[in-house]
Protein backbone atom coordinates (compact mmCIF):
# COMPACT_ATOMS: atom_id res chain seq x y z
CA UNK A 1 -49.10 -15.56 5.62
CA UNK A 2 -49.91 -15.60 1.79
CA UNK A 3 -48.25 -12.96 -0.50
CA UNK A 4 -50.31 -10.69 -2.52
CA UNK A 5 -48.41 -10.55 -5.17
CA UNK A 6 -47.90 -14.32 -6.80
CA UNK A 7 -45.54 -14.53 -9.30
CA UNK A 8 -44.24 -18.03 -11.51
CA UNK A 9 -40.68 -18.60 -11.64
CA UNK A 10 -40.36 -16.96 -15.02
CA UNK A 11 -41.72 -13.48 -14.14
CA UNK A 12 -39.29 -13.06 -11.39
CA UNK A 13 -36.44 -14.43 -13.54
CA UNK A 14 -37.15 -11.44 -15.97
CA UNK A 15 -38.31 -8.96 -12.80
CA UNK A 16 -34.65 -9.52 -11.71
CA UNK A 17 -33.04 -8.91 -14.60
CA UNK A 18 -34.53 -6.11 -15.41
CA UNK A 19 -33.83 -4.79 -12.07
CA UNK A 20 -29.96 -5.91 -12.31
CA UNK A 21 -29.72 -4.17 -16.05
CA UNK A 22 -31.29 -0.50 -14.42
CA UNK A 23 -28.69 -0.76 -11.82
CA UNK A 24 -25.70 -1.42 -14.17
CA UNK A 25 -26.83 1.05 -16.20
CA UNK A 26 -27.42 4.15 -13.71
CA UNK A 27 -24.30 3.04 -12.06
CA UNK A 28 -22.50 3.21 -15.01
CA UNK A 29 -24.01 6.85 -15.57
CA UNK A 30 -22.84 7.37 -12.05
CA UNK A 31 -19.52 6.50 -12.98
CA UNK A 32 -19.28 8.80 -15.75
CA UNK A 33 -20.27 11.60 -14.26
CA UNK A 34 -18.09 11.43 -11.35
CA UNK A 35 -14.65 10.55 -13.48
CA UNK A 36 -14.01 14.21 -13.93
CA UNK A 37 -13.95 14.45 -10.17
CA UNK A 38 -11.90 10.99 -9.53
CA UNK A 39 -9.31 12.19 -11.62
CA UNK A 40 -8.84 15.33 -10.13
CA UNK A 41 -8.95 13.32 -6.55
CA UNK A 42 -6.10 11.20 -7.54
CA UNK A 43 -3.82 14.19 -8.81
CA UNK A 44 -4.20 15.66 -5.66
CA UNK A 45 -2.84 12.24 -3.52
CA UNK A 46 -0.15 12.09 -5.99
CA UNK A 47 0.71 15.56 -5.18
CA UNK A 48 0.47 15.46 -1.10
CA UNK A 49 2.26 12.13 -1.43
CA UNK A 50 5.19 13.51 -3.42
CA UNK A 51 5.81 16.21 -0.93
CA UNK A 52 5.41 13.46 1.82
CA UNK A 53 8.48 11.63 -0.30
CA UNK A 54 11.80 13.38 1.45
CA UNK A 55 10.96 13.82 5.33
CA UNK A 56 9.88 9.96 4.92
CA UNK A 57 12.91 9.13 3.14
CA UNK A 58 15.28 11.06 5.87
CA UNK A 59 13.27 9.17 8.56
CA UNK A 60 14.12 5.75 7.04
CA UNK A 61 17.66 6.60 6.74
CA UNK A 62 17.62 7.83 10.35
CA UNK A 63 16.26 4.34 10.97
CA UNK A 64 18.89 2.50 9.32
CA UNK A 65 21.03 3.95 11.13
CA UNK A 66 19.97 3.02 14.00
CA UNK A 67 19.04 -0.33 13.24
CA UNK A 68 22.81 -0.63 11.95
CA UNK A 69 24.33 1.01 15.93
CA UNK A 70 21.93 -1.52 17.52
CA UNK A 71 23.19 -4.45 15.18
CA UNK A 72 26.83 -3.69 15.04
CA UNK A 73 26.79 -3.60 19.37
CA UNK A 74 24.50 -7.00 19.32
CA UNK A 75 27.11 -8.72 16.72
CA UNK A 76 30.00 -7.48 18.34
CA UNK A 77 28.49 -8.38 21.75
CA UNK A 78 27.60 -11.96 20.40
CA UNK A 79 31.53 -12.55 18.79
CA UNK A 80 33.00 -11.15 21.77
CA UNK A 81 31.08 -14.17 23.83
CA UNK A 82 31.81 -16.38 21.66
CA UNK A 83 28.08 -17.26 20.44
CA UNK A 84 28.17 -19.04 16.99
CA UNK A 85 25.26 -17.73 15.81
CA UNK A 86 26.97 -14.23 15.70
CA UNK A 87 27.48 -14.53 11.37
CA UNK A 88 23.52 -15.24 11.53
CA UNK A 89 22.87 -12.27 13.89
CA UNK A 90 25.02 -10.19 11.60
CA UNK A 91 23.40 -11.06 8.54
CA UNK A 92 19.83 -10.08 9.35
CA UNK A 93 21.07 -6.66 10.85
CA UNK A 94 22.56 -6.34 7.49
CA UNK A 95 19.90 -6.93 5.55
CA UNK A 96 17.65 -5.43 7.59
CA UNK A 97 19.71 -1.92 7.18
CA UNK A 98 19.85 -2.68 3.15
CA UNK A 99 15.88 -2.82 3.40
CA UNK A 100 15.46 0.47 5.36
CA UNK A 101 18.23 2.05 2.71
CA UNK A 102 16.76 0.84 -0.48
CA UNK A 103 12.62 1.38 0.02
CA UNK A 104 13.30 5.10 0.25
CA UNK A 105 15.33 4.64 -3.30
CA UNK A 106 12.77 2.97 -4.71
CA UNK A 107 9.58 4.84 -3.54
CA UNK A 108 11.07 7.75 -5.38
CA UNK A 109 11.72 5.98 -8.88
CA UNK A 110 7.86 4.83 -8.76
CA UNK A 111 6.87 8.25 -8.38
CA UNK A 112 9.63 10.06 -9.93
CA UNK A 113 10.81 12.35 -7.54
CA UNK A 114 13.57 13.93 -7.70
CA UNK A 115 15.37 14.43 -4.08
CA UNK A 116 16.62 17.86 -3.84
């Protein structure tokens, strides 16, 4: 099958870059034109997320605290059997309970919250 349209290597070259520069540009017009409405978009996340910010931060301290129940009976179920992996065990409950107390803490300084 032969092409009607026969073109040398140059002509294409500057066929394609001609076609890449119109896209940039309308895109870019695009872009502009729909900033107004982007920003408004990402006001309104900021503003459901910050009244998402307490009930999640009361769920991950109900979490820690369980995390810390189930922890404290697995270490003290571990010492009482004499297991010496029972420092180890008690370490990552620990730090696990640290992690589910702190993220709450520090999802509210990046957005500034203020818990009330």
């Amino acid at each position: 099958m032969t092409s009607v349209f026969k073109f040398n290597g140059r002509v294409q070259r500057r066929f394609f870059t001609l076609l890449a520069l119109a896209m940039v540009g309308t895109s870019s017009l695009l872009a502009q034109r729909t900033l107004a409405s982007g920003t408004t978009a990402l006001t309104d996340v900021e503003t459901g997320l910050t009244t998402y910010i307490q009930p999640i931060t009361n769920i991950c301290y109900i979490i820690a605290a369980l995390v810390a129940i189930v922890g404290g009976v697995q270490v003290y179920s571990k010492m009482t059997s004499g297991d010496p992996g029972a420092g180890k065990t008690a370490a990552t409950w620990f730090g696990g309970a640290v992690f589910l107390i702190l993220i709450p803490t520090i999802v509210t300084s990046l957005f500034g919250v203020t818990m009330s």
